[in-house]
N, C-alpha and C. Protein backbone atom coordinates (compact mmCIF):
# COMPACT_ATOMS: atom_id res chain seq x y z
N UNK A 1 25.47 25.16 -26.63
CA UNK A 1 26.89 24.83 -26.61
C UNK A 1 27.71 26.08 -26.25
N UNK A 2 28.66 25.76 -25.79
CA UNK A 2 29.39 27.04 -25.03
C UNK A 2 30.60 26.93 -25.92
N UNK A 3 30.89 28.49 -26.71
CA UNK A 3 32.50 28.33 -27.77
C UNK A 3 32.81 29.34 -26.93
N UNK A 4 33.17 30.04 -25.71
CA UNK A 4 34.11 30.78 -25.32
C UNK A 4 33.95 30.66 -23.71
N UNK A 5 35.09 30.65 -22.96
CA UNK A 5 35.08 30.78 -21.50
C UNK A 5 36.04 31.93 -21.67
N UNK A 6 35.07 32.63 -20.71
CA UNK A 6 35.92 34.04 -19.86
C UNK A 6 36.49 33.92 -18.61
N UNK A 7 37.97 33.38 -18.27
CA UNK A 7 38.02 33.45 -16.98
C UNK A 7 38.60 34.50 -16.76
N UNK A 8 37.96 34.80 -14.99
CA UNK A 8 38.75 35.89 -14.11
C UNK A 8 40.31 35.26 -13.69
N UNK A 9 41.00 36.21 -13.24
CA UNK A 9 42.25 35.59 -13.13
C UNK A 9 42.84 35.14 -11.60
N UNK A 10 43.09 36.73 -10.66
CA UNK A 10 43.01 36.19 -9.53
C UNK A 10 42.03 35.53 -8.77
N UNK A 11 42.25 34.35 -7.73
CA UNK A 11 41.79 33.59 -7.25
C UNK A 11 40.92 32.74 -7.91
N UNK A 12 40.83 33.09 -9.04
CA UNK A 12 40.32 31.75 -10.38
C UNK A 12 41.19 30.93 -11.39
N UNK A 13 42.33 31.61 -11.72
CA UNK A 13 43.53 30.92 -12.27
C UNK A 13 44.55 30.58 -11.25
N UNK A 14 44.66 31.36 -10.30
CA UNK A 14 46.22 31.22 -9.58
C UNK A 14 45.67 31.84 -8.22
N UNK A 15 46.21 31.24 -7.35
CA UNK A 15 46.06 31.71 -6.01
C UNK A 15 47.04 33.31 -5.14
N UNK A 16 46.54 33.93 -5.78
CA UNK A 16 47.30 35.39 -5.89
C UNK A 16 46.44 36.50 -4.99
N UNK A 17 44.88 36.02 -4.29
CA UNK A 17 44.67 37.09 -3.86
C UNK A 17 45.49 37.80 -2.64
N UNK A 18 45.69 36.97 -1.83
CA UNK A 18 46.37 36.77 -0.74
C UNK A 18 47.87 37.62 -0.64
N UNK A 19 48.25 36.95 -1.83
CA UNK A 19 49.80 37.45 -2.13
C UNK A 19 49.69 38.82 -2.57
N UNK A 20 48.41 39.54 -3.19
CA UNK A 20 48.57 40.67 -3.84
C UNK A 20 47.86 41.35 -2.53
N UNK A 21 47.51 41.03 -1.51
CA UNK A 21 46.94 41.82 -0.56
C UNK A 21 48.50 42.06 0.12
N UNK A 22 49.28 41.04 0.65
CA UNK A 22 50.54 41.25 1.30
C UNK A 22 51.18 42.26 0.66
N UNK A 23 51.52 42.13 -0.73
CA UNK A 23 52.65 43.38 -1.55
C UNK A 23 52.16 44.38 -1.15
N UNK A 24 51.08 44.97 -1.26
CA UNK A 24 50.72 46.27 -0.81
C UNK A 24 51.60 46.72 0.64
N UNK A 25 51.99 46.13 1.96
CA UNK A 25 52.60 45.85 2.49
C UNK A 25 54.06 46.32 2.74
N UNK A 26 54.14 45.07 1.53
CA UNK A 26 55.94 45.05 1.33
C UNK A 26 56.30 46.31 0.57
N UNK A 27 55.44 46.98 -0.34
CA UNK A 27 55.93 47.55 -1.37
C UNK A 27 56.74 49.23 -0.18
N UNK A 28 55.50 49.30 0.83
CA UNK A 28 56.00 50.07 1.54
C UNK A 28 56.98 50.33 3.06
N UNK A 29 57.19 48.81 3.18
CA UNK A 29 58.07 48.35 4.21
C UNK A 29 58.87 48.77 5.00
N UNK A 30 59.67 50.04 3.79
CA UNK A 30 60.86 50.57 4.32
C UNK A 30 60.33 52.10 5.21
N UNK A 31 58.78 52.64 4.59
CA UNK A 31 58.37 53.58 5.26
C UNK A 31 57.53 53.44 6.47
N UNK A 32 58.36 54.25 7.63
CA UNK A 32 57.57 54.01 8.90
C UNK A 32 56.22 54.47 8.76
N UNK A 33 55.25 53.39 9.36
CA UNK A 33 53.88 53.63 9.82
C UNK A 33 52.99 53.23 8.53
N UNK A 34 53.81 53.26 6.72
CA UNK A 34 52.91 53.19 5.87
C UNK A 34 52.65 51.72 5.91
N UNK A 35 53.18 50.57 6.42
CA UNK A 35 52.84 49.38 6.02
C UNK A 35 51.27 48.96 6.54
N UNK A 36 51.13 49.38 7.70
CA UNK A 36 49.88 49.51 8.72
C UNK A 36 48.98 50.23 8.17
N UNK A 37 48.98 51.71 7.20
CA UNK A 37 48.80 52.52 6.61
C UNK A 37 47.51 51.80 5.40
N UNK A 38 48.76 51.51 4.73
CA UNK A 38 48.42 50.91 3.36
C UNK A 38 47.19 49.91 3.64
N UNK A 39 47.59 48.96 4.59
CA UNK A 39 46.74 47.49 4.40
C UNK A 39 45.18 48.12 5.31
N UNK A 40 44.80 48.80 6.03
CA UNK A 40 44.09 49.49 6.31
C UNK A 40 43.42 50.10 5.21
N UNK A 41 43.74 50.64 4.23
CA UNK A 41 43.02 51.57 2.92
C UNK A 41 42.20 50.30 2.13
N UNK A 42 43.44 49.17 1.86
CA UNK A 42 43.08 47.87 1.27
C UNK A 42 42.21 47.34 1.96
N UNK A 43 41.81 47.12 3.47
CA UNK A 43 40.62 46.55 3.83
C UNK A 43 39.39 47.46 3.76
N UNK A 44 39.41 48.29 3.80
CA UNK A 44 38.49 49.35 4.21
C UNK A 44 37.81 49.39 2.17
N UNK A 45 38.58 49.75 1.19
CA UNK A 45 37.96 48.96 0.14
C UNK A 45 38.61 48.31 -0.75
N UNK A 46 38.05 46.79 -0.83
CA UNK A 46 39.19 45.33 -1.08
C UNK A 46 38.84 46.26 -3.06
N UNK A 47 38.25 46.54 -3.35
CA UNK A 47 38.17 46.71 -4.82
C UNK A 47 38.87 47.89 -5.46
N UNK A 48 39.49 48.90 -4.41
CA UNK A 48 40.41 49.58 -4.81
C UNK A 48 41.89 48.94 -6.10
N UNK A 49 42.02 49.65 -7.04
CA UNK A 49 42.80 49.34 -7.78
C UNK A 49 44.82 50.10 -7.12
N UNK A 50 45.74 49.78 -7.53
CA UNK A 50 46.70 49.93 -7.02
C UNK A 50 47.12 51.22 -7.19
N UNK A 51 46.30 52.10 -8.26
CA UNK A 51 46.98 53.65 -7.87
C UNK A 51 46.25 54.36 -7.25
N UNK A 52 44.88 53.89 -6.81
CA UNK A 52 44.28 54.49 -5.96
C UNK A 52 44.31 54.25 -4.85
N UNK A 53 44.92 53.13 -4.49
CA UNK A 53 45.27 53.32 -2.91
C UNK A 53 46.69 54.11 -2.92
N UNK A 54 47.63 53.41 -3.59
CA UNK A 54 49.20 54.60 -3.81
C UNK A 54 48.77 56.00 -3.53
N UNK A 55 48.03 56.49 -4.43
CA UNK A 55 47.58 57.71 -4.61
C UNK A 55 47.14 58.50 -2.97
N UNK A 56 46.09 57.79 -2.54
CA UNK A 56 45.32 57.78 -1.52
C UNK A 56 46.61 57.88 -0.04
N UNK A 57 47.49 56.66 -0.03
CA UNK A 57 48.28 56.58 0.94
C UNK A 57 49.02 58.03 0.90
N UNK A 58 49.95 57.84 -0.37
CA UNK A 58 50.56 59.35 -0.36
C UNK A 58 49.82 60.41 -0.05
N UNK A 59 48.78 60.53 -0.14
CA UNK A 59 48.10 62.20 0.14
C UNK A 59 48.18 62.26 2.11
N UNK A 60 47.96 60.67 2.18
CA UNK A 60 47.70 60.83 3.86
C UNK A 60 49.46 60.89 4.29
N UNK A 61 50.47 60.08 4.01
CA UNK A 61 51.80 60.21 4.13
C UNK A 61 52.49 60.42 3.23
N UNK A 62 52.95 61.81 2.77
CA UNK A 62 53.56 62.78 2.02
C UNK A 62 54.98 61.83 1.72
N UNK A 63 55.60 61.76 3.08
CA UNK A 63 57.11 60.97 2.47
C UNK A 63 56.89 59.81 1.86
N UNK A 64 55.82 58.57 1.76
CA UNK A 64 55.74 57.54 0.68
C UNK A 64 56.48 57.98 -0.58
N UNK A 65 56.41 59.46 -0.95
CA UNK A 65 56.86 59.56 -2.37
C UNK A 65 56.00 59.80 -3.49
N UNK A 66 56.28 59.32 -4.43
CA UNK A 66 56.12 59.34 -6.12
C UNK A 66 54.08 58.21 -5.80
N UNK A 67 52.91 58.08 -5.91
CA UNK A 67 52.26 57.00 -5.96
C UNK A 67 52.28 56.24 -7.05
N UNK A 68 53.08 56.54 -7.97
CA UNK A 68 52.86 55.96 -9.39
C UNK A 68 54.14 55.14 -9.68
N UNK A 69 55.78 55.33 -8.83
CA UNK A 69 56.95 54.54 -8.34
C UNK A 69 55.80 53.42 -7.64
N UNK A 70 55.63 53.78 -6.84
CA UNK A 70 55.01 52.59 -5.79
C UNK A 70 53.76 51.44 -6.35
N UNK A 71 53.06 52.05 -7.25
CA UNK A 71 52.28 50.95 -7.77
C UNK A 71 53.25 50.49 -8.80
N UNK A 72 54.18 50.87 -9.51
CA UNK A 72 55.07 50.22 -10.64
C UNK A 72 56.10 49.14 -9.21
N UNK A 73 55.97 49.62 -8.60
CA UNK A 73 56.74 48.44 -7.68
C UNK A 73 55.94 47.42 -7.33
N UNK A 74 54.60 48.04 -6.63
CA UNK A 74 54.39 46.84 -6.13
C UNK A 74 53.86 45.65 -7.21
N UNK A 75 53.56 46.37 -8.65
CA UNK A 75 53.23 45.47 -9.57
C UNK A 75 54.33 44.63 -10.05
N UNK A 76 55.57 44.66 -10.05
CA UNK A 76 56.58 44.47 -9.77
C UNK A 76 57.06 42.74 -9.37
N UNK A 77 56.33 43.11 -7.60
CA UNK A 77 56.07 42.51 -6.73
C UNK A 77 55.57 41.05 -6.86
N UNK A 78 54.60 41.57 -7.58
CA UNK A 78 53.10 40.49 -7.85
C UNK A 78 53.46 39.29 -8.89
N UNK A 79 54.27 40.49 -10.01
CA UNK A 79 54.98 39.74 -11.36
C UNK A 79 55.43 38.49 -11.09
N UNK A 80 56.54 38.70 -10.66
CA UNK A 80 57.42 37.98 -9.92
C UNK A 80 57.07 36.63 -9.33
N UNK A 81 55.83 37.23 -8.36
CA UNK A 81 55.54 35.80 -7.64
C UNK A 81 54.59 35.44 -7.92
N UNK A 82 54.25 35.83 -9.36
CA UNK A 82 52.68 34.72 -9.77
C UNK A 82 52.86 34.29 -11.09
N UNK A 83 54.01 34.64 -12.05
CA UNK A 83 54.38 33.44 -12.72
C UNK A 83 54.97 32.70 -12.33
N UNK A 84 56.03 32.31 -11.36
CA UNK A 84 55.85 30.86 -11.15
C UNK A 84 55.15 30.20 -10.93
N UNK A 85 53.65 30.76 -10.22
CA UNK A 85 52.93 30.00 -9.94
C UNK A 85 52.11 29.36 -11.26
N UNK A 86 51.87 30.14 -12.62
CA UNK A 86 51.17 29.95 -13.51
C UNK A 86 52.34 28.44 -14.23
N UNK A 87 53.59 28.59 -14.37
CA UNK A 87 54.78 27.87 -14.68
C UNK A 87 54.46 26.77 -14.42
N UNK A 88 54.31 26.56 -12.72
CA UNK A 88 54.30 24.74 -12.20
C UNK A 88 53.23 24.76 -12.29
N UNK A 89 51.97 25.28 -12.72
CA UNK A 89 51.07 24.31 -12.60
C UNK A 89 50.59 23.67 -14.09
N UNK A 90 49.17 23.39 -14.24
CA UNK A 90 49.26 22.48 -15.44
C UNK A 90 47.83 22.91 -16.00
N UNK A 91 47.98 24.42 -16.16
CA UNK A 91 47.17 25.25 -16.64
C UNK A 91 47.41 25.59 -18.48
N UNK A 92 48.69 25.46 -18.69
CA UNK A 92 48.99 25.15 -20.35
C UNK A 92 48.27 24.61 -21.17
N UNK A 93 48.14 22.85 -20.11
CA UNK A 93 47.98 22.14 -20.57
C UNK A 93 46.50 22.03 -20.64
N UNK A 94 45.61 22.38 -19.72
CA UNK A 94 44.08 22.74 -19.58
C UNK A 94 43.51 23.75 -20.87
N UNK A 95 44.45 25.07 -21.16
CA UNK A 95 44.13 25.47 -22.22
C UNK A 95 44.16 25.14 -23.54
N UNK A 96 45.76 24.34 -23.71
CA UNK A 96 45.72 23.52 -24.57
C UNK A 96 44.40 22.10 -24.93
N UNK A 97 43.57 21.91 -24.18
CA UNK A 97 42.55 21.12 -24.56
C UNK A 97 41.52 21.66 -24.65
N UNK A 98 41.61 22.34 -23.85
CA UNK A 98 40.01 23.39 -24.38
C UNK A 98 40.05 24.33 -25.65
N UNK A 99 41.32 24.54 -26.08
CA UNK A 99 41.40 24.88 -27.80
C UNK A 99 41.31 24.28 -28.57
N UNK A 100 41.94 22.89 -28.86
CA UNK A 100 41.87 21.54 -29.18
C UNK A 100 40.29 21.35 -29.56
N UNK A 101 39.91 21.38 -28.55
CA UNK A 101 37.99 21.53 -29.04
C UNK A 101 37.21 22.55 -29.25
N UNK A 102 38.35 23.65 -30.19
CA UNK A 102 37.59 24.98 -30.51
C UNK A 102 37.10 25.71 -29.75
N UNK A 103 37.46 25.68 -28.15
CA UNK A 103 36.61 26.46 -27.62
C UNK A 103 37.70 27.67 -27.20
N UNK A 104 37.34 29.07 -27.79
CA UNK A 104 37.66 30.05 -27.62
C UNK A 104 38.05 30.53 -25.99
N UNK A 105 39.33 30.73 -25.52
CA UNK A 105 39.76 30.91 -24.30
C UNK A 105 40.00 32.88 -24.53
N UNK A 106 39.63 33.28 -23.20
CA UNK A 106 39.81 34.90 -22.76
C UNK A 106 39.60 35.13 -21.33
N UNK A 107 40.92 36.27 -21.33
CA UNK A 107 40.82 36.85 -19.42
C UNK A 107 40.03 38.37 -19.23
N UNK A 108 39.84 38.02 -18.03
CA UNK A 108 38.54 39.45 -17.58
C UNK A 108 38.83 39.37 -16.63
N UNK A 109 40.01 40.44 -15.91
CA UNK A 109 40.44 40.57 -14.85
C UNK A 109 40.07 42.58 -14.12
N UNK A 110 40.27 42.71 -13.05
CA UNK A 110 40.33 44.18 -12.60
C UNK A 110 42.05 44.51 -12.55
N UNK A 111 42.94 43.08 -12.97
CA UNK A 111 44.80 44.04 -12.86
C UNK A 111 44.57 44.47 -14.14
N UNK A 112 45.75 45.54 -13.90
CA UNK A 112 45.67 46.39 -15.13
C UNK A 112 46.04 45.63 -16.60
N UNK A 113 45.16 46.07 -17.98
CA UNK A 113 45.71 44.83 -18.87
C UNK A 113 47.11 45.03 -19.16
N UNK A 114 47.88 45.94 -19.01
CA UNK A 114 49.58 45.59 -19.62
C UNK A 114 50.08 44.84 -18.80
N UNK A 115 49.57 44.96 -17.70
CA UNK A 115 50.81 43.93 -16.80
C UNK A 115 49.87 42.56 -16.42
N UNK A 116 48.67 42.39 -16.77
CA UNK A 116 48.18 41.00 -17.38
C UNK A 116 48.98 40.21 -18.17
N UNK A 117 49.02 40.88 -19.02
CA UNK A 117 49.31 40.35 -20.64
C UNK A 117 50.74 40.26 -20.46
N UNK A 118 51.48 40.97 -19.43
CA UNK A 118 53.24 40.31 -19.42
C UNK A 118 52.97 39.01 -18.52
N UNK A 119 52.21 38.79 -17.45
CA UNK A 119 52.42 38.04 -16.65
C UNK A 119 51.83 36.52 -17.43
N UNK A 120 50.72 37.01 -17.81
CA UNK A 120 50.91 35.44 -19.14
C UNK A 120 51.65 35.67 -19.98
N UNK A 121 51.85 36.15 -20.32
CA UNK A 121 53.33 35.91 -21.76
C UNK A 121 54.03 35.17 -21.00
N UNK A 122 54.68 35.46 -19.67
CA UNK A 122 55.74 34.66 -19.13
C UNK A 122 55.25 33.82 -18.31
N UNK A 123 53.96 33.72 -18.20
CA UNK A 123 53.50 32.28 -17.62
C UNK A 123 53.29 31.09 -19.01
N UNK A 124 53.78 31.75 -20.24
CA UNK A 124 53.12 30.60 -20.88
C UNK A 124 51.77 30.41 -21.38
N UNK A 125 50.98 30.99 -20.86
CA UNK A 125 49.51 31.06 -21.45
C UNK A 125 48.94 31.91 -22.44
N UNK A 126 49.73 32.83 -22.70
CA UNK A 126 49.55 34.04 -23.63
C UNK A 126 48.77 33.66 -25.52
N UNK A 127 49.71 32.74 -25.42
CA UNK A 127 49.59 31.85 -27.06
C UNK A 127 47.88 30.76 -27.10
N UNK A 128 47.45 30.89 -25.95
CA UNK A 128 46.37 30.19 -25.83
C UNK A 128 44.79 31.13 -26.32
N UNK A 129 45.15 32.22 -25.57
CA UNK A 129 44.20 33.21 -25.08
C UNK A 129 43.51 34.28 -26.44
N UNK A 130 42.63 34.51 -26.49
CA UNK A 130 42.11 35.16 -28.10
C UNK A 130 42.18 36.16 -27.63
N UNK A 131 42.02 36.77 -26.22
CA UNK A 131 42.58 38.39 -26.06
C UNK A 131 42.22 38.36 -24.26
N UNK A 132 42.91 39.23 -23.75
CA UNK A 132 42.80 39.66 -22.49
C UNK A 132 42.24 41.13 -22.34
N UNK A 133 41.11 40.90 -21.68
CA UNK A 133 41.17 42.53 -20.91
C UNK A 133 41.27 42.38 -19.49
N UNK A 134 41.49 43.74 -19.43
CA UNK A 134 42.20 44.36 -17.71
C UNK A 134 41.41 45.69 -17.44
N UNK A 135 42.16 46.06 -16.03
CA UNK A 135 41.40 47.63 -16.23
C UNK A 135 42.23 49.10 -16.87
N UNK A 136 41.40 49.69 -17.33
CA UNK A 136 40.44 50.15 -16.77
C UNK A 136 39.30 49.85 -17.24
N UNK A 137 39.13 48.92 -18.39
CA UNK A 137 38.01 47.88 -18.94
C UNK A 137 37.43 47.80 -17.58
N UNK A 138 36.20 48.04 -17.62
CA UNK A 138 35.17 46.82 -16.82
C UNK A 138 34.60 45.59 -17.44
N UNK A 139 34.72 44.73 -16.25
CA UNK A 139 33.87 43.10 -16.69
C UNK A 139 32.73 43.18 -17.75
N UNK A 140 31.62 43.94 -17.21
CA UNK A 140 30.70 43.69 -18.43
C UNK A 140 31.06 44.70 -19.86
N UNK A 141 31.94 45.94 -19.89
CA UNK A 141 32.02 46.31 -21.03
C UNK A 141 33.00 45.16 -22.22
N UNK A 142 33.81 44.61 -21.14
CA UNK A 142 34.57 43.45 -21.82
C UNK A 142 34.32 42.02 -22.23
N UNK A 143 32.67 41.94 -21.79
CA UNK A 143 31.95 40.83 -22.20
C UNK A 143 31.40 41.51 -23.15
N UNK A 144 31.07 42.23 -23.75
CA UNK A 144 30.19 43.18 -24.69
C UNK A 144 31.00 43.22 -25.99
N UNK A 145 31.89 43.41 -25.42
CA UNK A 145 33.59 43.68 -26.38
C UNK A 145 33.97 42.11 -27.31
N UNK A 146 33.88 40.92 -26.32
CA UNK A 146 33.95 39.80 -26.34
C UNK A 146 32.77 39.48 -27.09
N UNK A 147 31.67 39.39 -26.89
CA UNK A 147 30.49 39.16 -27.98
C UNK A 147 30.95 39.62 -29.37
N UNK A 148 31.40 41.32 -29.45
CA UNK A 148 31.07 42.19 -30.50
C UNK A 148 32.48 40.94 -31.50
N UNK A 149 33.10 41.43 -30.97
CA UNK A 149 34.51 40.92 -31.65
C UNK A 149 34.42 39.27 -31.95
N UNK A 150 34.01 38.53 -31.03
CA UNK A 150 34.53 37.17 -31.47
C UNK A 150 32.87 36.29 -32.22
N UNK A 151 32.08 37.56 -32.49
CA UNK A 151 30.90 36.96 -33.74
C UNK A 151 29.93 35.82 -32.15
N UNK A 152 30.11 36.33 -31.09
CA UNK A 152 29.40 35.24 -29.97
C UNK A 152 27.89 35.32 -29.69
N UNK A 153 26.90 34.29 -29.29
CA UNK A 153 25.94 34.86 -28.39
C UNK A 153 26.34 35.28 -26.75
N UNK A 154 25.36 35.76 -26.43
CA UNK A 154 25.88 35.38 -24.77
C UNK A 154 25.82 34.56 -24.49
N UNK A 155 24.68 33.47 -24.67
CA UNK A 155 24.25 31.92 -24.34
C UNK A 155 25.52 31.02 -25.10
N UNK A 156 26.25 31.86 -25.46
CA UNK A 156 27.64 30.46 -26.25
C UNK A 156 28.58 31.19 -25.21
N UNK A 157 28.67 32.03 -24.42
CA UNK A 157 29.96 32.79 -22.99
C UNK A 157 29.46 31.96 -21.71
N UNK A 158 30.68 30.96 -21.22
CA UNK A 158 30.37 30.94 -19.55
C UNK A 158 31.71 31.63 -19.15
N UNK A 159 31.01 32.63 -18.26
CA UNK A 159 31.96 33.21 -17.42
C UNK A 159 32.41 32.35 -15.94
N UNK A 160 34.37 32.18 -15.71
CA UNK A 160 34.51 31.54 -14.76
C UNK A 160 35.22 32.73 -13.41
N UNK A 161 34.75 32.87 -12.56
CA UNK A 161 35.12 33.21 -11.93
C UNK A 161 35.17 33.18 -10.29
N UNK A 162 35.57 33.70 -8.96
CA UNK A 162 35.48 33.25 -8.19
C UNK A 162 34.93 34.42 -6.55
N UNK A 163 34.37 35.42 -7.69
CA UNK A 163 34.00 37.19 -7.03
C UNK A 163 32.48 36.92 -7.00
N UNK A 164 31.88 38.13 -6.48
CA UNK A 164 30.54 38.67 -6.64
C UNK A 164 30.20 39.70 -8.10
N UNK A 165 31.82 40.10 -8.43
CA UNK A 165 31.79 41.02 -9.46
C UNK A 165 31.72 40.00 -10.68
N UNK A 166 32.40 39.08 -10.80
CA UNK A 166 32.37 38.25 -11.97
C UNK A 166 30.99 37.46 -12.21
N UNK A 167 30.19 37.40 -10.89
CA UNK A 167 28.91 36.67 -11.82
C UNK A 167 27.78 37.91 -11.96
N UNK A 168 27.73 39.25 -11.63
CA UNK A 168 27.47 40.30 -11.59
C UNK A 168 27.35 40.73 -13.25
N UNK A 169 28.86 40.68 -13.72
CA UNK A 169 28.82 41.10 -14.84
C UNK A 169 28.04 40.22 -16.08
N UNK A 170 28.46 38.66 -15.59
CA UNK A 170 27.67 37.69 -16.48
C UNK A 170 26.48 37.99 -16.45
N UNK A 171 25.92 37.92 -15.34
CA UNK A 171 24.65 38.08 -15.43
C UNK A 171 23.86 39.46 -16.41
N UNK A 172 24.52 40.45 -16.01
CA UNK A 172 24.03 41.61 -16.92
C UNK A 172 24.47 41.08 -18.13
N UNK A 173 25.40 40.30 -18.70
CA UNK A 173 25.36 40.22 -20.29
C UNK A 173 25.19 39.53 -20.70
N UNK A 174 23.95 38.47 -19.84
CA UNK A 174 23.13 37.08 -20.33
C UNK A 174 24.13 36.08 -20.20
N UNK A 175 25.09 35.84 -20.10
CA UNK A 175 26.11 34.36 -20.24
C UNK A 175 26.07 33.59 -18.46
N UNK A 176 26.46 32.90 -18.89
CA UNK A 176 26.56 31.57 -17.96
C UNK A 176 27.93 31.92 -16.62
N UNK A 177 27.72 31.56 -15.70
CA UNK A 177 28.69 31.70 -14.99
C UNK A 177 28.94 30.73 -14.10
N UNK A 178 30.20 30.05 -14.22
CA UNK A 178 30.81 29.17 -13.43
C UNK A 178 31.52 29.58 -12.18
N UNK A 179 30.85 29.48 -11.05
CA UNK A 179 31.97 29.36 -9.52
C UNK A 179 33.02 28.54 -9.35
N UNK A 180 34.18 29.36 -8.92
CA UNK A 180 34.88 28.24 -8.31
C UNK A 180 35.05 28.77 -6.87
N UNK A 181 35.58 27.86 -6.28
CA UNK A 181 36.05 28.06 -4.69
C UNK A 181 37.26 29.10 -4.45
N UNK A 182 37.51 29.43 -3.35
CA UNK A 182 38.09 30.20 -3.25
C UNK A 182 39.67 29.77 -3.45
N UNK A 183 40.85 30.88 -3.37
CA UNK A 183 42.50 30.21 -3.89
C UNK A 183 42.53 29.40 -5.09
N UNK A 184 41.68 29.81 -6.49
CA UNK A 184 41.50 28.51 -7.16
C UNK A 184 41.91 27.47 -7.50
N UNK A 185 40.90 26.47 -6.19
CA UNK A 185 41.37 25.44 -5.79
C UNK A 185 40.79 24.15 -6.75
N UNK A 186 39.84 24.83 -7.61
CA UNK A 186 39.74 24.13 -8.86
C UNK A 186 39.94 24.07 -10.19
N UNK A 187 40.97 25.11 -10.11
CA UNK A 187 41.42 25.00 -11.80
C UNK A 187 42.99 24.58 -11.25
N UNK A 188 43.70 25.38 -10.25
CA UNK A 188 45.21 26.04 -10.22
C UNK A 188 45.44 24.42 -9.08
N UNK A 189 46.72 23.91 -9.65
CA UNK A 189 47.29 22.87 -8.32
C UNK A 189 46.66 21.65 -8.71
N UNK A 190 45.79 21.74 -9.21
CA UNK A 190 44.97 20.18 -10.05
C UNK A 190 45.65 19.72 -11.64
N UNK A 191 45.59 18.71 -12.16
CA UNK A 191 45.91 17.92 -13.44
C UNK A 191 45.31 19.05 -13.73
N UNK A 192 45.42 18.83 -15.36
CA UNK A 192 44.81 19.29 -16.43
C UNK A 192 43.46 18.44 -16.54
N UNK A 193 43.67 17.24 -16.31
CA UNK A 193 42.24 16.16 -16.51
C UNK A 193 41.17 16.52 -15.71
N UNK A 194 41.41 16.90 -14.55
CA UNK A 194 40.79 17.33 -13.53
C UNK A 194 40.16 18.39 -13.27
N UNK A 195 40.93 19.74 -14.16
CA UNK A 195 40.17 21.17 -14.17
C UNK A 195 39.30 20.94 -15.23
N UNK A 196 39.48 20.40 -16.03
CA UNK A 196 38.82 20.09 -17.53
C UNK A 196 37.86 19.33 -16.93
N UNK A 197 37.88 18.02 -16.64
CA UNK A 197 36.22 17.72 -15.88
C UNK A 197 35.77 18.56 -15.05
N UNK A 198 36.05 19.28 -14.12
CA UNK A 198 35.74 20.43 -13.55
C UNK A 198 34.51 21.04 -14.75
N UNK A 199 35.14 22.00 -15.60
CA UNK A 199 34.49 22.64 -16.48
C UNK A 199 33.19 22.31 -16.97
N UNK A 200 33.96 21.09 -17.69
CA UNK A 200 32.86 19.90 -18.12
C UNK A 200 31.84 19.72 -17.85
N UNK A 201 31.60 19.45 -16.38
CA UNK A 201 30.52 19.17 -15.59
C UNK A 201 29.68 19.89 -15.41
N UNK A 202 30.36 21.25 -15.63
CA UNK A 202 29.08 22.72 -15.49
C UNK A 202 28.32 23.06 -16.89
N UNK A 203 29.42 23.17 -18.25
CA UNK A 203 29.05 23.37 -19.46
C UNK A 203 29.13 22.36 -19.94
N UNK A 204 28.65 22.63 -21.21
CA UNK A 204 28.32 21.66 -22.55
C UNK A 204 29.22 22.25 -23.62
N UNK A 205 30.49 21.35 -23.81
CA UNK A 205 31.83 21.86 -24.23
C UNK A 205 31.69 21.14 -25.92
N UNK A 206 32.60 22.28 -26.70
CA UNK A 206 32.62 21.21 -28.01
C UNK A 206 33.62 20.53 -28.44
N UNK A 207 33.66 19.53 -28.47
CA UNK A 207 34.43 17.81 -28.82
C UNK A 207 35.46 18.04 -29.79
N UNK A 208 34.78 18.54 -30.93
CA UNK A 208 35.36 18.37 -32.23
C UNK A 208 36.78 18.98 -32.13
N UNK A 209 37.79 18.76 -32.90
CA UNK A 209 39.14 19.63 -32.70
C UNK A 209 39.37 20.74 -33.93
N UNK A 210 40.20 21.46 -33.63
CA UNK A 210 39.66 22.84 -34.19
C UNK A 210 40.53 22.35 -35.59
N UNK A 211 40.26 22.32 -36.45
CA UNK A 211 41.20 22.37 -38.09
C UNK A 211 42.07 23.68 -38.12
């Protein structure tokens, strides 16, 4: 029986990879040559975190500025346009049933955890969640973390996610891992009835409602 799902966040909760590849972009818009600059560093490595490319850009173009203004912007950026997306959809309500049947909900993302943890607070999901990690946490130290703390096996963790890194980490810490498709196009934009059979269908969920 599975009492905890770990989901990843971008492109497994909300369709944000896309949008967080563009900000990088925008954040530098107003400086000639860095917009071209930037998204170049970002392809060259997609797993770079946002002050290391900031960081990185500025050393190559001096006038960018401050790199640590610029990732507080472009995080900013991201804020902005991915709680609404968490808002309209009917992801509340998905968590709200999978607590309902005791099953322990948590995020395991690479954004940083403070500005995780604002962007669900104001998406609404915050009150669901038994804890979030971010980085500079890594995935499997935060499944480890997740065992130690919430009394788990690994065989009671399916990890959901929609990376190579997220079933990577499951795998090193024995738990289960659920794919989804890419833009998650099976949790995010669907009923609540619908992500929940989703789930369903992969794990063996528990019924009972939590007292």
């Amino acid at each position: 029986m599975i009492r905890a799902l770990v989901f990843d966040f971008d492109g497994t909760l909300v369709p944000s990879n896309e949008l967080k590849r563009r900000a990088f972009a925008e954040t530098v818009a107003a400086i000639p040559g860095a917009g071209a600059r930037v998204e170049a560093l970002v392809a060259a490595n997609p797993f770079s975190d946002r002050h290391m490319v900031f960081a990185e850009l500025c050393r190559q173009i001096p006038d960018c500025g401050d790199p640590e203004a610029l990732a507080a912007s472009y995080g900013a950026i991201c804020e902005d346009r991915i709680v609404p997306l968490l808002i309209e959809s009917e992801l509340g309500s998905l968590f709200a049933r999978l607590c309902a049947g005791a099953t322990s909900l948590y995020l395991c993302s690479a954004t940083p955890r403070d500005a995780l943890r604002r962007i669900v607070e104001r998406g609404g999901l915050g009150g669901y969640l038994a804890a979030v990690h971010g980085a500079p946490e890594s995935k499997i130290d935060a499944l480890h973390a997740i065992m130690r703390e919430g009394g788990f096996r690994a065989d009671e963790i399916a990890v959901i996610g929609d990376g190579e890194n997220d079933r990577a980490a499951a795998q090193a810490a024995g738990c289960r891992f659920i794919a989804v498709l890419p833009d998650a196009s099976q949790l995010h934009g669907r009923t609540a009835a619908a992500a929940y059979g989703f789930l369903e269908a992969q794990v063996s969920l528990p019924k009972h409602a939590r007292r």
